[in-house]
PDB file of N, CA and C in Angstrom:
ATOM      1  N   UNK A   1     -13.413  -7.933  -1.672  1.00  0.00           N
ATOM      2  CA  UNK A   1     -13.306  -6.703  -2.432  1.00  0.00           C
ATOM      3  C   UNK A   1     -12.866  -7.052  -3.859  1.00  0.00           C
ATOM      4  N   UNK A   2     -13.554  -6.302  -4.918  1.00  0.00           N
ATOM      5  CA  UNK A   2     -12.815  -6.711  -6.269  1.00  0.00           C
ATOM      6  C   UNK A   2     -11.684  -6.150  -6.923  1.00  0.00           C
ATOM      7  N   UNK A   3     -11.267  -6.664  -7.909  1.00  0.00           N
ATOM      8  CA  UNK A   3      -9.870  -6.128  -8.194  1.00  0.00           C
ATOM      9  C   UNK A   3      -9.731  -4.874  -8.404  1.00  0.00           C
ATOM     10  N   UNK A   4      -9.121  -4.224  -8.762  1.00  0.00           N
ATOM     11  CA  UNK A   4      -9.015  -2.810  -8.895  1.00  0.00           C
ATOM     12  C   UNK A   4      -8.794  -2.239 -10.590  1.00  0.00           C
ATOM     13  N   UNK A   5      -9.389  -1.572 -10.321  1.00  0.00           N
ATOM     14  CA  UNK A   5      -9.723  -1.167 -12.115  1.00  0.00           C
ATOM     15  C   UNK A   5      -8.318  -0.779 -12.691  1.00  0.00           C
ATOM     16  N   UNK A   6      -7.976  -1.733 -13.515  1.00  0.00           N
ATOM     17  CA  UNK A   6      -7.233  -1.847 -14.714  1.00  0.00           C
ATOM     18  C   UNK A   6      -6.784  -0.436 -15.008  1.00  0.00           C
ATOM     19  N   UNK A   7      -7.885   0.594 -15.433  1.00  0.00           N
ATOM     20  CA  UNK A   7      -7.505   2.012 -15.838  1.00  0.00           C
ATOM     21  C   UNK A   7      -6.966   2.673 -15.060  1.00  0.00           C
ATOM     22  N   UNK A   8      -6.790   2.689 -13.479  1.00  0.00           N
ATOM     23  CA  UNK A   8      -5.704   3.449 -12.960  1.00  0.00           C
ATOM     24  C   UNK A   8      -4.308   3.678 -13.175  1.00  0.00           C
ATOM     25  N   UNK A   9      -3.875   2.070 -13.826  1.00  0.00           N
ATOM     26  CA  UNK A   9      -2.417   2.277 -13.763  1.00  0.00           C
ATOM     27  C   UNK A   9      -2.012   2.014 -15.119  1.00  0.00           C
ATOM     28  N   UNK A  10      -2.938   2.763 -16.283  1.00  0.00           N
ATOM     29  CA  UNK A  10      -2.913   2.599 -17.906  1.00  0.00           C
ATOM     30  C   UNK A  10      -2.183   3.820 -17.940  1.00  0.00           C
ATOM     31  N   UNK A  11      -1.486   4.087 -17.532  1.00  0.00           N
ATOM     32  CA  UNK A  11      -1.020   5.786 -17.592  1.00  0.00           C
ATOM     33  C   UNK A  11       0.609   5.191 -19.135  1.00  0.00           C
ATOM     34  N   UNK A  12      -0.026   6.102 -20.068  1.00  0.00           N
ATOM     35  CA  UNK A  12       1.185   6.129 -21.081  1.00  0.00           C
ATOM     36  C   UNK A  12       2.850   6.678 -20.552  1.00  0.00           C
ATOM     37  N   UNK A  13       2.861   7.708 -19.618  1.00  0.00           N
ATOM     38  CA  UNK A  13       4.082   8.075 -18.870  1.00  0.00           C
ATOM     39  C   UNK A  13       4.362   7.701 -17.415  1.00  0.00           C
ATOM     40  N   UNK A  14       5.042   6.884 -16.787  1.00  0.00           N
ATOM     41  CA  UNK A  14       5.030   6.698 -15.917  1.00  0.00           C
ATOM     42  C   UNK A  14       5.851   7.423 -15.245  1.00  0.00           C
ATOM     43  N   UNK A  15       5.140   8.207 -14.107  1.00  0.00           N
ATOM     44  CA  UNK A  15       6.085   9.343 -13.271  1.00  0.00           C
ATOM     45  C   UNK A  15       5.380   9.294 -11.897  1.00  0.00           C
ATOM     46  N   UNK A  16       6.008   9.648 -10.986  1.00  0.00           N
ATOM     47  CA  UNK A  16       5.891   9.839  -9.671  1.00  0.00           C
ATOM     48  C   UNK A  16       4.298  10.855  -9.389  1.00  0.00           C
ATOM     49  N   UNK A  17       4.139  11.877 -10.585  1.00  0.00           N
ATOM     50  CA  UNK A  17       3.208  12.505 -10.108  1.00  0.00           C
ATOM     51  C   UNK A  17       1.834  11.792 -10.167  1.00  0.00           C
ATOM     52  N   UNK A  18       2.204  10.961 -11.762  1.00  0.00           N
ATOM     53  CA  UNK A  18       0.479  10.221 -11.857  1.00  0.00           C
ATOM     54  C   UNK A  18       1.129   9.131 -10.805  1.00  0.00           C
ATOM     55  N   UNK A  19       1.510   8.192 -10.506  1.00  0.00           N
ATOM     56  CA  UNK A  19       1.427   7.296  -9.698  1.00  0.00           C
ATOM     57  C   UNK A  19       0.289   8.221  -8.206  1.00  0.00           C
ATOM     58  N   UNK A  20       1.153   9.107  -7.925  1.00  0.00           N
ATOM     59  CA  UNK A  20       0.502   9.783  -6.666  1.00  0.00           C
ATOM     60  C   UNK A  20      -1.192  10.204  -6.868  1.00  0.00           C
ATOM     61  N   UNK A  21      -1.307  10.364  -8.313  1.00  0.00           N
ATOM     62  CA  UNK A  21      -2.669  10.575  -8.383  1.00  0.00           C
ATOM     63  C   UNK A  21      -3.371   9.587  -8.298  1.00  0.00           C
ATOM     64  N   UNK A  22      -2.670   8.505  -8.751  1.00  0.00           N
ATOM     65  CA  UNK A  22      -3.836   7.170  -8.634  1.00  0.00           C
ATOM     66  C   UNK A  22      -3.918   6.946  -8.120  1.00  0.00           C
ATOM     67  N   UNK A  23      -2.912   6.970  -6.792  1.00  0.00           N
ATOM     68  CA  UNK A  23      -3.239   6.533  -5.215  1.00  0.00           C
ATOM     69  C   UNK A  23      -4.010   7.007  -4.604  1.00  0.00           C
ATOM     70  N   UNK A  24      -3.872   8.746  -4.757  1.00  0.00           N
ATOM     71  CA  UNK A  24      -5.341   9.806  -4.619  1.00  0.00           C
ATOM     72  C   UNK A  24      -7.007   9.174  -4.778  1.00  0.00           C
ATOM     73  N   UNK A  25      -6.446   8.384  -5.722  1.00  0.00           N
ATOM     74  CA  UNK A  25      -7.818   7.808  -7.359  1.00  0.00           C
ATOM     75  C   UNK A  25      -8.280   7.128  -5.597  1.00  0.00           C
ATOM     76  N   UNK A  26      -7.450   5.882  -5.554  1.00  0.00           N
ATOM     77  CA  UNK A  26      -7.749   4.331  -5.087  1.00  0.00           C
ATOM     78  C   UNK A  26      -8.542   4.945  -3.978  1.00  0.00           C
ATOM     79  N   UNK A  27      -7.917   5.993  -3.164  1.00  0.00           N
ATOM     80  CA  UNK A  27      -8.396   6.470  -1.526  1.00  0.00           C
ATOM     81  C   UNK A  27      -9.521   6.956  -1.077  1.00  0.00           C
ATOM     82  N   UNK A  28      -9.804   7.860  -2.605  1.00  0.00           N
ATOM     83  CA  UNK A  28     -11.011   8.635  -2.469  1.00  0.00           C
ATOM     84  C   UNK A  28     -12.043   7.659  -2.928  1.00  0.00           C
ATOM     85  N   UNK A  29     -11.902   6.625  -3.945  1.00  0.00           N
ATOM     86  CA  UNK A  29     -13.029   5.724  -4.536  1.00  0.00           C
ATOM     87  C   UNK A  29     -13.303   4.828  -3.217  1.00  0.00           C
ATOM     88  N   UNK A  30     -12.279   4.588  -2.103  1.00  0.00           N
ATOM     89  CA  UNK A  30     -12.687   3.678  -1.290  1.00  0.00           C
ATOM     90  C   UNK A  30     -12.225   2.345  -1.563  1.00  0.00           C
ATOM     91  N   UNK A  31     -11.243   2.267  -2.308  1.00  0.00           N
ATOM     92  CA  UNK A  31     -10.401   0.696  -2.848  1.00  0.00           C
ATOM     93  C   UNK A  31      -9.516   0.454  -1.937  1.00  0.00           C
ATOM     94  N   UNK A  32      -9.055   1.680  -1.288  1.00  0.00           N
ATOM     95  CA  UNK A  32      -7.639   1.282   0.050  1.00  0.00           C
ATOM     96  C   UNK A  32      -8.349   0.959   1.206  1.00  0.00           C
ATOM     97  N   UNK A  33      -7.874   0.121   2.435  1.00  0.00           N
ATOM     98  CA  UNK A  33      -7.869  -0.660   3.412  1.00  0.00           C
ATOM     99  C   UNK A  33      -6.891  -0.131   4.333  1.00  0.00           C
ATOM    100  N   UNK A  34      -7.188   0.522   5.400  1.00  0.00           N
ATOM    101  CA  UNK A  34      -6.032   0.908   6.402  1.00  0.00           C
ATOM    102  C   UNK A  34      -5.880  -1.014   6.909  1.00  0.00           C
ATOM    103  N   UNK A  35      -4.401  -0.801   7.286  1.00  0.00           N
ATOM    104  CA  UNK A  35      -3.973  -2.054   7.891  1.00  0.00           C
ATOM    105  C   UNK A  35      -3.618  -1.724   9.244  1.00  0.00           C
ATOM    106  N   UNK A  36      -3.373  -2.722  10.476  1.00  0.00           N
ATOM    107  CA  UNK A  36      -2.821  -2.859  11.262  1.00  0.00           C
ATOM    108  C   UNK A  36      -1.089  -2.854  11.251  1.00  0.00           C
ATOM    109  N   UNK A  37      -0.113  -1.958  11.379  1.00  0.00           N
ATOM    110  CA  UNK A  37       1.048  -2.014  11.595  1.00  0.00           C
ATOM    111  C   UNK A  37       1.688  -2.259  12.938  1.00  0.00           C
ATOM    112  N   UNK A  38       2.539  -3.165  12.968  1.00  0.00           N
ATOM    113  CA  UNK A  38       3.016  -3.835  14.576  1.00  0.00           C
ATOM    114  C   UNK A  38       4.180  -2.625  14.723  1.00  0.00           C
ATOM    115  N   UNK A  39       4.123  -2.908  16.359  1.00  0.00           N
ATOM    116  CA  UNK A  39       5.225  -1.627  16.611  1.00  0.00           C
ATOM    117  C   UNK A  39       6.448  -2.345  16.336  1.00  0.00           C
ATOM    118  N   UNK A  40       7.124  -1.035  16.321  1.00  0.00           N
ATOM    119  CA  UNK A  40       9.174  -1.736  16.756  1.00  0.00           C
ATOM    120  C   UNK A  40       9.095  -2.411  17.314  1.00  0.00           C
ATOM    121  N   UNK A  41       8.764  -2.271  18.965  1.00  0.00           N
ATOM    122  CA  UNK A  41       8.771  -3.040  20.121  1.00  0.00           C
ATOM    123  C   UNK A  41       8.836  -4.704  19.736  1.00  0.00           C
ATOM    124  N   UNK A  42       7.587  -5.059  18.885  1.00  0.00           N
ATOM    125  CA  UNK A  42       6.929  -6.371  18.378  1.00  0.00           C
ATOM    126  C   UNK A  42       7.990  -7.054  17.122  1.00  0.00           C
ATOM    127  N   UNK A  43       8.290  -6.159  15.933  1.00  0.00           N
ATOM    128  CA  UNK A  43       9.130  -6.326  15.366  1.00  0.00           C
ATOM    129  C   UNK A  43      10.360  -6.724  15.601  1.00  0.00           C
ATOM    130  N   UNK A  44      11.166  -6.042  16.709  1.00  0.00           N
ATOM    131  CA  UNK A  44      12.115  -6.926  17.378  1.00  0.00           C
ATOM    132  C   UNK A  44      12.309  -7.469  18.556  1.00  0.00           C
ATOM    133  N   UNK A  45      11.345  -8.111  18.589  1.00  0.00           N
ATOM    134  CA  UNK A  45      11.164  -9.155  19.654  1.00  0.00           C
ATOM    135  C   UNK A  45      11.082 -10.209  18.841  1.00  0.00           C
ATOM    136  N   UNK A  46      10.050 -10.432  18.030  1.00  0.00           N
ATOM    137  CA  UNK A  46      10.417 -11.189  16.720  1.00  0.00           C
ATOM    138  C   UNK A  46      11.484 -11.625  16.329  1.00  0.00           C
ATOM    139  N   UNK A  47      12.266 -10.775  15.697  1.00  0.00           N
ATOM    140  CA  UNK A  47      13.516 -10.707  15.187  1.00  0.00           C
ATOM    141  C   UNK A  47      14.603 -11.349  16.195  1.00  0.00           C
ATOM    142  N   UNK A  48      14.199 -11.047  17.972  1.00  0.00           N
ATOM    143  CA  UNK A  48      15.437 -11.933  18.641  1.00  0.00           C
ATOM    144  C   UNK A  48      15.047 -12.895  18.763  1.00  0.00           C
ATOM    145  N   UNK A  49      13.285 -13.542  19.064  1.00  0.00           N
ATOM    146  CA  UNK A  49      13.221 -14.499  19.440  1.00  0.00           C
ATOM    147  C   UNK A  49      13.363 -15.728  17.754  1.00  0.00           C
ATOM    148  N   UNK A  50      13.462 -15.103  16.478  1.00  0.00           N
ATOM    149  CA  UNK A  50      13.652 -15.737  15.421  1.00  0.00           C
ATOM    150  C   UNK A  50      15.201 -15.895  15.274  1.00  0.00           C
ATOM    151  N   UNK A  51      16.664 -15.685  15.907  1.00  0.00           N
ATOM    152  CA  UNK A  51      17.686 -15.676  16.107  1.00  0.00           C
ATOM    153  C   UNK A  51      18.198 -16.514  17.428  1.00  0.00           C
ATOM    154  N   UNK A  52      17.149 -17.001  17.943  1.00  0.00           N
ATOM    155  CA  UNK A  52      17.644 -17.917  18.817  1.00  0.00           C
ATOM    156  C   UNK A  52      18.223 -19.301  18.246  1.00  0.00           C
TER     157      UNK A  52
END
């Protein structure tokens, strides 16, 4: 996938509302990627078996 256009995040004021619009921007153009998120469950199991 290519980088993501420069002009989304040219915004002269930076505020919570344009941020939210550009994310709007990225979702609707088709630039975002749903990911796989691991459950809790996985996360700390991890976490004990990395504390051993």
């Amino acid at each position: 996938m290519p980088a993501m256009p420069r002009q989304l995040w040219r915004c002269s004021s930076k505020t919570d509302r344009n941020d939210a619009e550009g994310l709007a921007q990225i979702v609707r153009t088709g630039w975002y990627r749903s990911v796989h998120v691991k459950s809790f469950k996985a996360h700390r199991l991890r976490a004990l078996l990395g504390a051993r």
